[in-house]
PDB file of N, CA and C in Angstrom:
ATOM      1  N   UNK A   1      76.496 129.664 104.343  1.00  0.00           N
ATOM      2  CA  UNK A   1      75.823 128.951 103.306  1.00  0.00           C
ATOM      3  C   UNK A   1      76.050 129.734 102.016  1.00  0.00           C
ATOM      4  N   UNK A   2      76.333 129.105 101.069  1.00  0.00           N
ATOM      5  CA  UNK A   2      76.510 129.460  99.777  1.00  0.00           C
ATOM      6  C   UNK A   2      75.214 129.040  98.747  1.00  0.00           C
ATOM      7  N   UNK A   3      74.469 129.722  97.868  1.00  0.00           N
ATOM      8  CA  UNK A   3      73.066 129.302  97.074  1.00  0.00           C
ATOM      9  C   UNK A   3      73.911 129.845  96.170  1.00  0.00           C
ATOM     10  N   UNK A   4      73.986 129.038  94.997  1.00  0.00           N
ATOM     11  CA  UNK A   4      74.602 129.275  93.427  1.00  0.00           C
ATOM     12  C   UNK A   4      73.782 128.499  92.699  1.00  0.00           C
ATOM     13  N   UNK A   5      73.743 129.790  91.420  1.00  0.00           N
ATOM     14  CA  UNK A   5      72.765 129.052  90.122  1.00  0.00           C
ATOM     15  C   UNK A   5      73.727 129.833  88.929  1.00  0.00           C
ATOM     16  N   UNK A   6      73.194 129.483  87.967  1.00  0.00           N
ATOM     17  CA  UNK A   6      73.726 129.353  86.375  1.00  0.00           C
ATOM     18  C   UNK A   6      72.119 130.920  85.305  1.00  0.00           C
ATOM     19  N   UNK A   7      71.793 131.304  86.300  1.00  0.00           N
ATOM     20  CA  UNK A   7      70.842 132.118  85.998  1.00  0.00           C
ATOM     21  C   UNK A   7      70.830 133.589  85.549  1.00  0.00           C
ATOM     22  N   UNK A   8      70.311 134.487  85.411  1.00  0.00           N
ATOM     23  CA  UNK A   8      70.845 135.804  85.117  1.00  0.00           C
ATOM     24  C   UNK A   8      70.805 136.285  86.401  1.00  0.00           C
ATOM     25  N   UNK A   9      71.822 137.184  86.425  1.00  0.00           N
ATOM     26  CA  UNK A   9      72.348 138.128  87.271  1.00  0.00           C
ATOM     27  C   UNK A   9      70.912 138.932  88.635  1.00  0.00           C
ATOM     28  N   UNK A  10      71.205 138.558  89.962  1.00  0.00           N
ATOM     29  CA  UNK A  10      70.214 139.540  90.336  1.00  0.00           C
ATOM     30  C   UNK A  10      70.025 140.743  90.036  1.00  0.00           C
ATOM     31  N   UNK A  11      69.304 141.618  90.282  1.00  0.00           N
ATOM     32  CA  UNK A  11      68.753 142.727  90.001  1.00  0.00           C
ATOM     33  C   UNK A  11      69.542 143.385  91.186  1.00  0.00           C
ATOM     34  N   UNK A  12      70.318 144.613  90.583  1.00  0.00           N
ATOM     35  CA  UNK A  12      71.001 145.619  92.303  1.00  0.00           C
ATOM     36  C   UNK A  12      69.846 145.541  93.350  1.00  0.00           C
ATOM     37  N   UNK A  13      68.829 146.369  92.938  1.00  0.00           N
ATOM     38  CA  UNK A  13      67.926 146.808  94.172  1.00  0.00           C
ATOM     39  C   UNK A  13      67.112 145.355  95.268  1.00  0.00           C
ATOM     40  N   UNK A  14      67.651 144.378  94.789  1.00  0.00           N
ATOM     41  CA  UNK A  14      67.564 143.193  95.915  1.00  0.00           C
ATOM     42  C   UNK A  14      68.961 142.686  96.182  1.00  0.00           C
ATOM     43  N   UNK A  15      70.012 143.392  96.468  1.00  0.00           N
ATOM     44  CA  UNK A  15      71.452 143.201  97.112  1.00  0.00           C
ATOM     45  C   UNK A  15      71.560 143.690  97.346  1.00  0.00           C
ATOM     46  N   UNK A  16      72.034 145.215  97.149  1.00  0.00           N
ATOM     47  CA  UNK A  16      72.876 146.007  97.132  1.00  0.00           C
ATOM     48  C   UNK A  16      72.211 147.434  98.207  1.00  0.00           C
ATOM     49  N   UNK A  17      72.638 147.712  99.241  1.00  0.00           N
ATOM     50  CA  UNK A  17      71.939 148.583 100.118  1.00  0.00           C
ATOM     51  C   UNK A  17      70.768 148.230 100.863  1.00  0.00           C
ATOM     52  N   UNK A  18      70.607 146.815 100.722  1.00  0.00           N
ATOM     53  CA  UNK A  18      69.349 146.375 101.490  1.00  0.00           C
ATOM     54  C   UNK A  18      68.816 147.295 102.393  1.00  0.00           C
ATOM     55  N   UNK A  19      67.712 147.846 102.697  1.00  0.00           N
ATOM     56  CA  UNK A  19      67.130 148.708 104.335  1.00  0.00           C
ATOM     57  C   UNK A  19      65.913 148.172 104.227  1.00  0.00           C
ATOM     58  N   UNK A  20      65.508 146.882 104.824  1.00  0.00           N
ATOM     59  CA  UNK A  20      63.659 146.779 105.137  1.00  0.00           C
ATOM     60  C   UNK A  20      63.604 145.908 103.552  1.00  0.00           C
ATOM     61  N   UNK A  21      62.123 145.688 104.157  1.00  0.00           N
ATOM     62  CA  UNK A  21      61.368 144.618 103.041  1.00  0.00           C
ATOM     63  C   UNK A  21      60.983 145.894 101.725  1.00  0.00           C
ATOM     64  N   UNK A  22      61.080 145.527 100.634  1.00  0.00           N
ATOM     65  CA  UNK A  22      61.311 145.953  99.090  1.00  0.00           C
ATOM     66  C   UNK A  22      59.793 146.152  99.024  1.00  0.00           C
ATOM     67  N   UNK A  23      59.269 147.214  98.766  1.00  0.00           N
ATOM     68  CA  UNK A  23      58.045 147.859  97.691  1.00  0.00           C
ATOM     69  C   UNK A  23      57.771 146.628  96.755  1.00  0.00           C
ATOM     70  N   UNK A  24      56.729 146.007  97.132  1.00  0.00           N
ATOM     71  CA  UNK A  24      56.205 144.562  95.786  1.00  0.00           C
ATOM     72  C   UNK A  24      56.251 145.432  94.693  1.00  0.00           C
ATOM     73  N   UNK A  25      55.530 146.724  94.786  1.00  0.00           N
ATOM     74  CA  UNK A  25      55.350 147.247  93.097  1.00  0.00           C
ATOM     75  C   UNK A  25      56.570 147.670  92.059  1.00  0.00           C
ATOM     76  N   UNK A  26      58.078 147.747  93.214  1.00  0.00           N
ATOM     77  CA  UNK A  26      59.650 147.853  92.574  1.00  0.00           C
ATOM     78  C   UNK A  26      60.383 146.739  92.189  1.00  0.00           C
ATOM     79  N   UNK A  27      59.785 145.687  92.734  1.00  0.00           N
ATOM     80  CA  UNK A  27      59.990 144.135  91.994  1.00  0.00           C
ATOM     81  C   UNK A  27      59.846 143.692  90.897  1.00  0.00           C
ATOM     82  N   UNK A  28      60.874 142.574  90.317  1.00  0.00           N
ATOM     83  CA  UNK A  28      60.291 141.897  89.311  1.00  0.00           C
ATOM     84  C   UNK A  28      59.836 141.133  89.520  1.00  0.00           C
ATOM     85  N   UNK A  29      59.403 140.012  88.964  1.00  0.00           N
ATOM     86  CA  UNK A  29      58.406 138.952  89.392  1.00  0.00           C
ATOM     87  C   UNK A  29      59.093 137.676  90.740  1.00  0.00           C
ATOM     88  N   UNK A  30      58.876 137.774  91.835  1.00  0.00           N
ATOM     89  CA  UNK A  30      59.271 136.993  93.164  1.00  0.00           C
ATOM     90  C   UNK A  30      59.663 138.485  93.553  1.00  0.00           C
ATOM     91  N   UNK A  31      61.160 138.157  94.711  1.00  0.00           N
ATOM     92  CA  UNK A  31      61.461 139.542  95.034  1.00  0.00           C
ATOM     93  C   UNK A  31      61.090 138.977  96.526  1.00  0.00           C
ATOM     94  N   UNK A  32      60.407 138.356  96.942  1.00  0.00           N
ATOM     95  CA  UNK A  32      60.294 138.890  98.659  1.00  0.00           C
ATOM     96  C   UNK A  32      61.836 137.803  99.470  1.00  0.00           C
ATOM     97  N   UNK A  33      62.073 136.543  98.521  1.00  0.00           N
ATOM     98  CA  UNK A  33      62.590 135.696  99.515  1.00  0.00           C
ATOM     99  C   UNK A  33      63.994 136.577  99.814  1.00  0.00           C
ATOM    100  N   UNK A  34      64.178 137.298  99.282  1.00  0.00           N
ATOM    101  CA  UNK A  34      65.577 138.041  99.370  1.00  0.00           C
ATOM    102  C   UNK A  34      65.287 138.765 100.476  1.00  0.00           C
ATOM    103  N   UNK A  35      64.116 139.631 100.962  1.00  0.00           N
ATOM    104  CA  UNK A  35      63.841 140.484 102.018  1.00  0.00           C
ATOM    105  C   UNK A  35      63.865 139.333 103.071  1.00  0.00           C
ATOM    106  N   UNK A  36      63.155 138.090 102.882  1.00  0.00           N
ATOM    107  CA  UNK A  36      63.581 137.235 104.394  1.00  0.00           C
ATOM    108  C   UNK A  36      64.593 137.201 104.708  1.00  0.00           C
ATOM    109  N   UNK A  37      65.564 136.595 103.908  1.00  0.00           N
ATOM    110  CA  UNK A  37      67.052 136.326 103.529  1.00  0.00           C
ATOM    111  C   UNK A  37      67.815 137.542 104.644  1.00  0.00           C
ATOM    112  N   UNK A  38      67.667 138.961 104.108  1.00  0.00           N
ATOM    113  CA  UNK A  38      67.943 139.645 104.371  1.00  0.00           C
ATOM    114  C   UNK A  38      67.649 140.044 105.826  1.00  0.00           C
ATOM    115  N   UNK A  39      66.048 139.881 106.308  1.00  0.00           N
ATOM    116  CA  UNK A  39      65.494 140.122 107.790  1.00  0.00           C
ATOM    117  C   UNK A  39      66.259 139.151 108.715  1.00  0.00           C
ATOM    118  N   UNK A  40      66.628 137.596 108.156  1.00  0.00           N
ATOM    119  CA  UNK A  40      67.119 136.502 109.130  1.00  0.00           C
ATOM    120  C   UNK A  40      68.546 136.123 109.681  1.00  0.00           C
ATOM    121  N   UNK A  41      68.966 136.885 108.071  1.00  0.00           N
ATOM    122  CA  UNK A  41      70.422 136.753 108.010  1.00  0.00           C
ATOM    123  C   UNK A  41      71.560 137.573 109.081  1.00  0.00           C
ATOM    124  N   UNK A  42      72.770 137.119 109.530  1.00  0.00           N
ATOM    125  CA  UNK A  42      73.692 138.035 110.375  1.00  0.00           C
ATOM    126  C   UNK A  42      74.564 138.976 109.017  1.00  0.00           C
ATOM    127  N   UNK A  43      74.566 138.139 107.961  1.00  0.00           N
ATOM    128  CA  UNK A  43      75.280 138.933 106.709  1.00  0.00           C
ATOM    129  C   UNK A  43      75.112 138.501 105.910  1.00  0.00           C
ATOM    130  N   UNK A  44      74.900 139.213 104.625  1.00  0.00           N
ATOM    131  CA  UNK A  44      74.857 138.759 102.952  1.00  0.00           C
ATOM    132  C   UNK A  44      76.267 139.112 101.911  1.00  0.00           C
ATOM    133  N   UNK A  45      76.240 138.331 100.967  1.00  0.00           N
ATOM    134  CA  UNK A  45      77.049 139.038  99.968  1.00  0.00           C
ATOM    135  C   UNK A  45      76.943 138.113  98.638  1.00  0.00           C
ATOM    136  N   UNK A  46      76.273 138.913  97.542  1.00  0.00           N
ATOM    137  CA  UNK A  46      76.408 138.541  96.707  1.00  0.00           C
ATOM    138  C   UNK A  46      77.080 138.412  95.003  1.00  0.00           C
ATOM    139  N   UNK A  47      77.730 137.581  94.330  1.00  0.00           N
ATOM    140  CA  UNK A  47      78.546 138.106  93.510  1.00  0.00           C
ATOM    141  C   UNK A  47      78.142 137.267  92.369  1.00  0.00           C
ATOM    142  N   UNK A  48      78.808 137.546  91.034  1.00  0.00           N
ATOM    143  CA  UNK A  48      78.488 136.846  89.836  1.00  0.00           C
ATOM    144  C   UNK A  48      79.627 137.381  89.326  1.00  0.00           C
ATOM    145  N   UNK A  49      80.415 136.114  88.906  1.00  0.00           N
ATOM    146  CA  UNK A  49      81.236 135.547  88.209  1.00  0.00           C
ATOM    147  C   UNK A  49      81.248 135.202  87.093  1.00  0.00           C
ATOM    148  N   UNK A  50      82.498 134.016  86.203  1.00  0.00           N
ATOM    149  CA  UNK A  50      82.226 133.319  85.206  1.00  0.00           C
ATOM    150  C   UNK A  50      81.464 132.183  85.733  1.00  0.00           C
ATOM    151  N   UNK A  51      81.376 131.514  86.768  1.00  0.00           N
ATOM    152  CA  UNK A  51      81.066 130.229  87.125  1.00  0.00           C
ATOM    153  C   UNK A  51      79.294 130.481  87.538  1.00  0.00           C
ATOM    154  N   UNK A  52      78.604 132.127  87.563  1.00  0.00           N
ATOM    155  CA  UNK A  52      77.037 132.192  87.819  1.00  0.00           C
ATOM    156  C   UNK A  52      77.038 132.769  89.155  1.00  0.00           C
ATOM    157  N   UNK A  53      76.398 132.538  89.222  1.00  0.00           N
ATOM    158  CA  UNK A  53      75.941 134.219  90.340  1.00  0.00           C
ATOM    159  C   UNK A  53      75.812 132.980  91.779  1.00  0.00           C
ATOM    160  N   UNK A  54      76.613 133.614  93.035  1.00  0.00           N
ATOM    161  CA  UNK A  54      76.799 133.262  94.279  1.00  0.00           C
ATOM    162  C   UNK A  54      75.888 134.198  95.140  1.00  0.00           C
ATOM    163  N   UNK A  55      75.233 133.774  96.211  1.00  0.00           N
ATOM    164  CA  UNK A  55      75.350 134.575  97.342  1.00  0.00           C
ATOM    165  C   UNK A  55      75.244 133.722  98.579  1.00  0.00           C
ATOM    166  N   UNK A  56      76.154 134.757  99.460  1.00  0.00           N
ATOM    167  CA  UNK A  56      76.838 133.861 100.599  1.00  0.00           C
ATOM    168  C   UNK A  56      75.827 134.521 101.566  1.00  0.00           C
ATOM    169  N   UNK A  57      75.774 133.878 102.656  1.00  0.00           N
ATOM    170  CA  UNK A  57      74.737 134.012 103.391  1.00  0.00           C
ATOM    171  C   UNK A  57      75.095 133.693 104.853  1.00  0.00           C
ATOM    172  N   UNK A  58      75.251 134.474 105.896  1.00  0.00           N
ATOM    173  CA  UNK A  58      75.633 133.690 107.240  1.00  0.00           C
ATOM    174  C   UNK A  58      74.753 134.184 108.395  1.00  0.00           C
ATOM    175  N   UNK A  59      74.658 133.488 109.726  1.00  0.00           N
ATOM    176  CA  UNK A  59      73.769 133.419 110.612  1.00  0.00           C
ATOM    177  C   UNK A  59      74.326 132.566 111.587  1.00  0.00           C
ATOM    178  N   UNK A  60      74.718 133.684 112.638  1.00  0.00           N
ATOM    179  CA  UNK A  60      75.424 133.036 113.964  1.00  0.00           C
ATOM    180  C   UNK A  60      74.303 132.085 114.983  1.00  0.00           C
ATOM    181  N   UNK A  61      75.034 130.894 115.021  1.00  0.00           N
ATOM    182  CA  UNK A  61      74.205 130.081 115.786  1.00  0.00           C
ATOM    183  C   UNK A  61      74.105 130.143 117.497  1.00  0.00           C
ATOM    184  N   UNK A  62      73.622 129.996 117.768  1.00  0.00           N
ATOM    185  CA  UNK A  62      73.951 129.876 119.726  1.00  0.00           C
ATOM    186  C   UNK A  62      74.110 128.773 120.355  1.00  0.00           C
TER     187      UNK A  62
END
């Protein structure tokens, strides 16, 4: 699954090195759906381009 928007850039510390659900008080305002994202997901990757910020998202089915 691919989620693309036209928005500003995520913040590193909700991509980049993910380990565990994020400190609410190191957030900017939201911040948790990325830790689900992250708990449910088999892999992430996210990027920003000219065309707005992507992140790909996958989860092996059975």
């Amino acid at each position: 699954m691919v989620i693309s928007d036209h928005g500003q850039a995520m913040p590193e510390t909700l991509h980049a090195g993910f380990n565990g659900m994020p400190n609410p008080e190191d957030l900017p305002e939201g911040g948790w759906g990325m830790g689900l994202i992250h708990a449910l997901a088999d892999s992430t990757h996210y990027i920003r381009d000219a065309q707005g910020n992507h992140l790909y998202v996958s989860k092996q089915l059975a």
